[in-house]
Protein backbone atom coordinates (compact mmCIF):
# COMPACT_ATOMS: atom_id res chain seq x y z
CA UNK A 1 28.91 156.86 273.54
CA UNK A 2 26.60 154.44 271.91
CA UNK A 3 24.12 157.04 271.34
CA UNK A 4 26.17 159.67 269.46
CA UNK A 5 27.53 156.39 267.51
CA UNK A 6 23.90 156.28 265.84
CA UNK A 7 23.32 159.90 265.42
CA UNK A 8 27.00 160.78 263.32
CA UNK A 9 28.58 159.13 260.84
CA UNK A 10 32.30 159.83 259.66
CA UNK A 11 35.22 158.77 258.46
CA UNK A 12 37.69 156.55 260.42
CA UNK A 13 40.99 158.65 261.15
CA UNK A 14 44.23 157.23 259.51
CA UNK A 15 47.15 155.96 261.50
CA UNK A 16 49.50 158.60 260.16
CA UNK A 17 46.59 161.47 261.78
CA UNK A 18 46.08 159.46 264.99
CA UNK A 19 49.72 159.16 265.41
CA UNK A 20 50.28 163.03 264.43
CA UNK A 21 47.20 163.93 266.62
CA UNK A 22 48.57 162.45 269.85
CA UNK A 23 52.01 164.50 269.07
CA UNK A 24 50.38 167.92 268.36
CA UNK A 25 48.41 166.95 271.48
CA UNK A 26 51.13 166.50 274.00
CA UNK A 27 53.53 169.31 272.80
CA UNK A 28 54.59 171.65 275.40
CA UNK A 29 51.91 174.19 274.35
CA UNK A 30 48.82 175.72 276.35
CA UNK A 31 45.33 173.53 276.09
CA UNK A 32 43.39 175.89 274.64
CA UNK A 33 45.79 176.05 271.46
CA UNK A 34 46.82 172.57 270.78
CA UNK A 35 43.50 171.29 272.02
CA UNK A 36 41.02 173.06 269.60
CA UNK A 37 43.10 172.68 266.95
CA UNK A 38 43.42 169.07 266.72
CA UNK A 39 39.82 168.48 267.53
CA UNK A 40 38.93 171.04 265.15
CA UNK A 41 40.32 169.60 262.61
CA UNK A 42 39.44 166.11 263.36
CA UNK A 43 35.67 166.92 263.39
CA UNK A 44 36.15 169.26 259.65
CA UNK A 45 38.25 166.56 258.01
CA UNK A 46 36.12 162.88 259.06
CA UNK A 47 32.73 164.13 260.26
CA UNK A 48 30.25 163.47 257.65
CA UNK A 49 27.06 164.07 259.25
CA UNK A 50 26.09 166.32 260.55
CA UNK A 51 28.46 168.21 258.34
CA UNK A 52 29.16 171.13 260.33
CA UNK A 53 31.17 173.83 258.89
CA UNK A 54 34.01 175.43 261.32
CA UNK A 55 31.83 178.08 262.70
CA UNK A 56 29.20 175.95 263.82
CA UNK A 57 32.04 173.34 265.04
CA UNK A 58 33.00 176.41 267.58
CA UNK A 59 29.57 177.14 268.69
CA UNK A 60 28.50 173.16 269.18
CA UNK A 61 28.34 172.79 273.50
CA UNK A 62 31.85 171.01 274.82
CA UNK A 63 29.90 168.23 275.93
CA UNK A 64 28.63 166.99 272.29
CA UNK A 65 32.07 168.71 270.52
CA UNK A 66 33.69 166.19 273.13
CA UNK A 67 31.90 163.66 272.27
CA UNK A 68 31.92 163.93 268.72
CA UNK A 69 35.67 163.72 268.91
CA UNK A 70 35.70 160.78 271.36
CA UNK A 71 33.64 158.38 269.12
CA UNK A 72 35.79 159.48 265.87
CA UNK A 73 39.04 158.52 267.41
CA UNK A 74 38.23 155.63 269.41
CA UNK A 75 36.12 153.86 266.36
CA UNK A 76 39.45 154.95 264.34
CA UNK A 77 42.28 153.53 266.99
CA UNK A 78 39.48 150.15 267.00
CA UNK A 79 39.48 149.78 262.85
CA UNK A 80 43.17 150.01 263.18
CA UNK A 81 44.11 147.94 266.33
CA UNK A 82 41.00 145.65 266.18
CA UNK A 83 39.88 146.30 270.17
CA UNK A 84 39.78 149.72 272.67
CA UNK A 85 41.91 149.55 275.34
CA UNK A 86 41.37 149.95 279.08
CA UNK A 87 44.34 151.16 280.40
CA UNK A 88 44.04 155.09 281.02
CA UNK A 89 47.56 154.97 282.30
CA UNK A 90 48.52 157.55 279.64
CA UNK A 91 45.53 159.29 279.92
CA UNK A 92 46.48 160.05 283.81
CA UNK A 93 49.70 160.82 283.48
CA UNK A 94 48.93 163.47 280.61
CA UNK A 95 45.97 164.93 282.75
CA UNK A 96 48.29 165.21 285.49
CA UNK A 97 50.69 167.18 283.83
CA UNK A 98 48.43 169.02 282.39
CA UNK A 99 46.87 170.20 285.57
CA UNK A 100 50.33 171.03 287.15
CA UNK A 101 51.95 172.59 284.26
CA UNK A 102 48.58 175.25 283.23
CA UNK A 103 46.13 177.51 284.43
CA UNK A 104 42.98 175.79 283.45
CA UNK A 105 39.32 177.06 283.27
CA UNK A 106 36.63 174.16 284.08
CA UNK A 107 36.33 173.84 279.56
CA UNK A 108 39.51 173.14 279.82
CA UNK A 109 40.01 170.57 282.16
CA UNK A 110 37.16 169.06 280.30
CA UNK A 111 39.09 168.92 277.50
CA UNK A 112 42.13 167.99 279.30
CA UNK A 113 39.83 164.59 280.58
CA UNK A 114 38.65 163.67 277.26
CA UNK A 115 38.17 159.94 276.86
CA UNK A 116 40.93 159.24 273.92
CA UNK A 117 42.41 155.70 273.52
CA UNK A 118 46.01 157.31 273.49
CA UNK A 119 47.95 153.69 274.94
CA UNK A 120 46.50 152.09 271.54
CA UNK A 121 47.85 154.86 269.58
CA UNK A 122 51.36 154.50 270.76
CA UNK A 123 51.67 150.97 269.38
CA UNK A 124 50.91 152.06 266.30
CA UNK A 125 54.56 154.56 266.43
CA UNK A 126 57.10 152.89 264.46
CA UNK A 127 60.00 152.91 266.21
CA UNK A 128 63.17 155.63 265.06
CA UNK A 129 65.10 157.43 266.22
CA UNK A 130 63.09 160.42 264.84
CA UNK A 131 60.10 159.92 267.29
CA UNK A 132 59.73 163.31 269.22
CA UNK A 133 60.51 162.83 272.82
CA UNK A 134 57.04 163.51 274.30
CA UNK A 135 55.89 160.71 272.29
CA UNK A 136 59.04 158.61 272.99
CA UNK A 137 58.75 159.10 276.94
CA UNK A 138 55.14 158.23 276.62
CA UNK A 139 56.31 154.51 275.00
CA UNK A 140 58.67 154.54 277.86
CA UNK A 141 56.27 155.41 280.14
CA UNK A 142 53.66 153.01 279.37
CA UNK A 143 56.45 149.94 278.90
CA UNK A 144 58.05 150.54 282.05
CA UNK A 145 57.76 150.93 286.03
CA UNK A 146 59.66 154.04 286.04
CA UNK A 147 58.18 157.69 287.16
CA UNK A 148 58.02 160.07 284.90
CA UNK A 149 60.89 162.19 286.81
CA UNK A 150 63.03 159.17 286.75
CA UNK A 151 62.75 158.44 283.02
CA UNK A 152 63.21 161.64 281.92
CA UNK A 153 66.76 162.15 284.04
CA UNK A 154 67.44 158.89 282.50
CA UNK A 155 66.92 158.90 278.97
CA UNK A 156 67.03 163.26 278.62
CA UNK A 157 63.39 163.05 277.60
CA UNK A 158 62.49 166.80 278.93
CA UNK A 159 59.15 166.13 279.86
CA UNK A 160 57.74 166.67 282.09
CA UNK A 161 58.73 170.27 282.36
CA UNK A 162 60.04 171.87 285.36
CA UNK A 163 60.53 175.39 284.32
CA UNK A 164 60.74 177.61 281.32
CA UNK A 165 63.86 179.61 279.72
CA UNK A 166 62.31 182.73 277.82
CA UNK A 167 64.96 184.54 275.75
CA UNK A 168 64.86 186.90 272.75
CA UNK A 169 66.52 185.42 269.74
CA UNK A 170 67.89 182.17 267.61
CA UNK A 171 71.30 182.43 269.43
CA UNK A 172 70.35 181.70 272.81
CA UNK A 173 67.61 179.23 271.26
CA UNK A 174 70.72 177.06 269.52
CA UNK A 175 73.63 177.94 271.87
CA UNK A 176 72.62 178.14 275.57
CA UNK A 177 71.24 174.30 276.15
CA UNK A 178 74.87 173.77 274.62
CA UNK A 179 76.68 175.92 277.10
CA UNK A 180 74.25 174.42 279.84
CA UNK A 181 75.30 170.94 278.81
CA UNK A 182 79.20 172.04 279.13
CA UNK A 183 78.46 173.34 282.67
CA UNK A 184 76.46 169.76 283.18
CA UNK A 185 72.88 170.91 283.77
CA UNK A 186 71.56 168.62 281.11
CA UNK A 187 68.25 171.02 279.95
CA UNK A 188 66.14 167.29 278.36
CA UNK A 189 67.53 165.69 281.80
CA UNK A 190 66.03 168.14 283.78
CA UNK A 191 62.76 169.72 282.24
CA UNK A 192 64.23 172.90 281.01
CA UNK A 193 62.14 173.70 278.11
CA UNK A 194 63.58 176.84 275.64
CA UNK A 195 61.20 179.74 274.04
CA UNK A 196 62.70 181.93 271.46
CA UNK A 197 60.60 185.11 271.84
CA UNK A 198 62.09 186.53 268.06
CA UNK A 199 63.38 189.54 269.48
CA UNK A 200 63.38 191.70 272.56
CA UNK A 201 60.19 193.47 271.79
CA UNK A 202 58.42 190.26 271.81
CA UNK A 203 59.63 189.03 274.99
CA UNK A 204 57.92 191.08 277.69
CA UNK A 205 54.40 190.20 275.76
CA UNK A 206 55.15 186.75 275.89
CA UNK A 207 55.71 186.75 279.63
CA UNK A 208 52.49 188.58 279.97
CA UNK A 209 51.12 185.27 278.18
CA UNK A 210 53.24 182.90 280.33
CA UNK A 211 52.96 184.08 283.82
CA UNK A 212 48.96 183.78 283.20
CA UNK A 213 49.05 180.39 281.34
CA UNK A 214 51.58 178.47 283.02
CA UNK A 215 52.05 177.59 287.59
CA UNK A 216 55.76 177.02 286.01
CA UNK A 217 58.93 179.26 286.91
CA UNK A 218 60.27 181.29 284.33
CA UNK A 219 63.96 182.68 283.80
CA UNK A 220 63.82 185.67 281.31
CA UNK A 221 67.07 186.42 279.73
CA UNK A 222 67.54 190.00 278.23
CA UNK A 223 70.54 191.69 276.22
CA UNK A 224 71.45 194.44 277.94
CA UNK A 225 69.61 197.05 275.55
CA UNK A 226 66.86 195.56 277.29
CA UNK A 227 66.35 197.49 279.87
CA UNK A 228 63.04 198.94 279.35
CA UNK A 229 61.90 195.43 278.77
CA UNK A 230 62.93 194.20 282.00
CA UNK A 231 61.35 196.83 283.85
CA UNK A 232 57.83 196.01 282.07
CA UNK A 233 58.47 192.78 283.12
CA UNK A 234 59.55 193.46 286.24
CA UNK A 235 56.80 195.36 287.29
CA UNK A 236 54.56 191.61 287.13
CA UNK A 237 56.97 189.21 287.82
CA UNK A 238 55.85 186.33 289.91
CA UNK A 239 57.53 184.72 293.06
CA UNK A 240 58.59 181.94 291.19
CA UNK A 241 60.25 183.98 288.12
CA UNK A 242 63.61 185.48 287.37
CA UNK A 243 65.10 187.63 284.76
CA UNK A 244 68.91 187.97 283.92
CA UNK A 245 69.92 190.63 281.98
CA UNK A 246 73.09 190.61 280.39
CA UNK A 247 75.97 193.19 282.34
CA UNK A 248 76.92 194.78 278.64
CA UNK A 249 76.18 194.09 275.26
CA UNK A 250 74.18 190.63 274.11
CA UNK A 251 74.50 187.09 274.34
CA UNK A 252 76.72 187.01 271.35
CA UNK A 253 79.43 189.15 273.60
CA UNK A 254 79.34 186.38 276.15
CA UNK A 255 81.55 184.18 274.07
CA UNK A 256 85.10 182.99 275.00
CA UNK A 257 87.28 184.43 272.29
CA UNK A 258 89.23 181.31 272.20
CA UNK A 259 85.99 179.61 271.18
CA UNK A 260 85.02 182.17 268.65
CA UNK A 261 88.64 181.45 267.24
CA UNK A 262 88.67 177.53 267.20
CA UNK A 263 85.02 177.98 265.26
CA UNK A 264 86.98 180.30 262.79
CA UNK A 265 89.73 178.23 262.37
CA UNK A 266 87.98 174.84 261.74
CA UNK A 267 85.13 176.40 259.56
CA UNK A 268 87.73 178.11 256.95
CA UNK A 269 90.78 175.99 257.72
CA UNK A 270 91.87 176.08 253.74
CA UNK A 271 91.26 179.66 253.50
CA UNK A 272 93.13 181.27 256.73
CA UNK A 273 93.98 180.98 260.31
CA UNK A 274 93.08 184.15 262.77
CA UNK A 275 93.88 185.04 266.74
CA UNK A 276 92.37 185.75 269.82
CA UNK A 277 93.61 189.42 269.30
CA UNK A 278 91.19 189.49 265.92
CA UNK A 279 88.49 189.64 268.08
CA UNK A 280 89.69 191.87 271.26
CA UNK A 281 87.77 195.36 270.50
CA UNK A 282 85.15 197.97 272.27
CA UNK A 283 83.06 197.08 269.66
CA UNK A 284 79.82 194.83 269.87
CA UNK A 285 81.35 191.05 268.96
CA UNK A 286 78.43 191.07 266.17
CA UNK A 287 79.91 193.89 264.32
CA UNK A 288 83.52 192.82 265.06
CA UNK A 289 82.20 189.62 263.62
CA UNK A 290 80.65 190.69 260.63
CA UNK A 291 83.52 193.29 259.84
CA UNK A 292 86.09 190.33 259.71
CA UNK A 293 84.13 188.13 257.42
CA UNK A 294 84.06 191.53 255.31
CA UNK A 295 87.41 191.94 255.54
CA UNK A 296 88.52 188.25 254.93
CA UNK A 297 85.88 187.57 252.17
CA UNK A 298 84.22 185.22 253.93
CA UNK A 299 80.57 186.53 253.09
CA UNK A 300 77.76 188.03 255.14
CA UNK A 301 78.13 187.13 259.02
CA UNK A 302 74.85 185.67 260.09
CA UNK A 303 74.19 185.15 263.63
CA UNK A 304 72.01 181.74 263.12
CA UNK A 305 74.88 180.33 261.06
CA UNK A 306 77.40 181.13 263.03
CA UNK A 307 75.95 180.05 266.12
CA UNK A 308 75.26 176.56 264.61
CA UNK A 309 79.42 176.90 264.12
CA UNK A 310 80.31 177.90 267.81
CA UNK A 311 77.46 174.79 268.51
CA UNK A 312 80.00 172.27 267.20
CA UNK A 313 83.33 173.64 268.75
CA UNK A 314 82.61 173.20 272.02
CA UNK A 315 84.36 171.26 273.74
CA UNK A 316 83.28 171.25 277.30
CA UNK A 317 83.26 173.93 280.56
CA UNK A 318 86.30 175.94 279.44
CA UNK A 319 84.56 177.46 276.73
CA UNK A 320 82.34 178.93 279.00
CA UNK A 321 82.76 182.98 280.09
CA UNK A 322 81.87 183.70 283.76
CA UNK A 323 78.81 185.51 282.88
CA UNK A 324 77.47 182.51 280.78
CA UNK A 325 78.35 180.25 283.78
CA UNK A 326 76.23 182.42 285.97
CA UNK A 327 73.21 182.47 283.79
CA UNK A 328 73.20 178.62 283.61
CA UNK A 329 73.59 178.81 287.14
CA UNK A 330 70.76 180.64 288.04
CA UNK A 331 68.57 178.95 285.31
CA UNK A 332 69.48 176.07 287.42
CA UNK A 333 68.23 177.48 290.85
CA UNK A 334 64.89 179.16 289.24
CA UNK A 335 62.05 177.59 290.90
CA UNK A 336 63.54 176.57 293.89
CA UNK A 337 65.23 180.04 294.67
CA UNK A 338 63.88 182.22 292.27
């Protein structure tokens, strides 16, 4: 370390970048992504010489691109702090996880083991209650005796992960931890972590990219159009995995029509009151939807919107349709009976 001190100079990081560094870095996102990017961008914004431009940054060996990163950040966490510390008990636990969440080549376990003063970073977080979680449970972490199991079921921290729910759109990315909650499988309490795919011809590729990235289980959910997509999926789906499609229709037609009407009724109180039998057709409930705000001037029906609606009405495990109770249900047993 001492050496590549006298061979580069640089800038010293400031405490917003270390604090945003060590957030980017322990994100729920594969190595080689969060990884290179932060160090990448570490080494083009505060090292001055040799000034390397981000093509030679890419080619430069992982042992001296490793090192060059190690001596900016430490010297930077010293100016701020005034000393280095010794505890790695961070460092461990973020290796570990590392390890047992991904699929890691020996560069990236390198990179995984870098030598990054992370417990002097944390102190300088200012408490709020804005602080993402997986820097939050890291505080906790290093402040208390608990495991990292036991403080996440404690405080819902969500880390570390147990398993991953893949579905395709922004409904089931702002509804179903909601619904799980109602049927109390708490998704932050127990290390469910959510991935919006953006549509159902996204899905199976990002699978393909899971499966190969990740040693977790993974519960695909599918709208029923889907079916072409589960049986790509299908076709490589691991031991551990599990894919639910939906019996008819999409997620949106898994709604309890007495919650669709309470979310109607509250959101346009002062403009008009509507029944159970508004909503009872063979139609898809998305185009039953958007014909009634038509109809009742209420503007364009937009799925995100209304979702964010139906996210405040409800109240608890009544609201919840059989099928969406299954679902949660088997989200609940992936892994362990997958």
């Amino acid at each position: 370390m001492s050496e590549i001190l006298e061979e580069i100079k640089f800038h010293t990081m400031s405490r917003q970048d270390l604090v945003l560094s060590l957030d980017r870095l322990t994100r729920f996102k594969y190595p080689a992504f969060k990884y290179y990017r932060v160090f990448n961008e570490i080494l083009s914004k505060y090292l001055i010489s040799p000034k390397l431009s981000r093509a030679k940054i890419e080619k430069l060996d992982i042992k001296t691109y490793i090192s060059y990163v190690e001596t900016i950040w430490n010297a930077s966490v010293k100016a701020e702090i005034g000393q280095i510390s010794s505890d790695n008990k961070i460092n461990r636990l973020i290796t570990a996880e590392e390890m047992s969440f991904y699929n890691l080549n020996d560069e990236l376990t390198a990179l995984i083991n870098v030598n990054l003063d992370y417990e002097s970073v944390l102190k300088l977080i200012s408490p709020c209650g804005t602080t993402p979680l997986n820097l939050k449970r890291l505080i906790l972490y290093k402040n208390g005796d608990f495991e990292p199991q036991k403080l996440r079921e404690r405080y819902n921290l969500k880390f570390p992960v147990e398993k991953v729910v893949l579905c395709e759109g922004i409904t089931e990315e702002i509804l179903l931890p909601a619904f799980a909650a109602a049927y109390g499988y708490n998704f932050d309490k127990f290390g469910v972590h959510l991935i919006s795919a953006g549509g159902k011809n996204q899905v199976a590729k990002l699978y393909c990219e899971l499966k190969d990235e990740l040693k977790l289980p993974i519960f695909v959910l599918l709208d029923a159009d889907a079916q072409k997509t589960a049986e790509t999926i299908n076709g490589m789906l691991r031991n551990s995995d599990k894919i639910h499609l939906i019996h008819h229709g999409e997620f949106e037609d898994l709604f309890s029509l007495f919650l669709i009407k309470r979310t109607i009724n509250n959101r346009y109180k002062n403009i008009l009151q509507c029944s159970v039998s508004d909503f009872k057709s063979d139609k898809p409930m998305t185009k039953i939807l958007a014909d009634y705000f038509r109809i009742n001037n209420l503007g364009d029906f937009q799925k995100a919107e209304f979702a964010k609606e139906i996210l405040k009405n409800i109240k608890g495990e009544a609201d919840l349709t059989e099928e969406i109770r299954a679902i949660i249900a088997e989200i609940k047993k992936c892994g362990a009976n997958c």
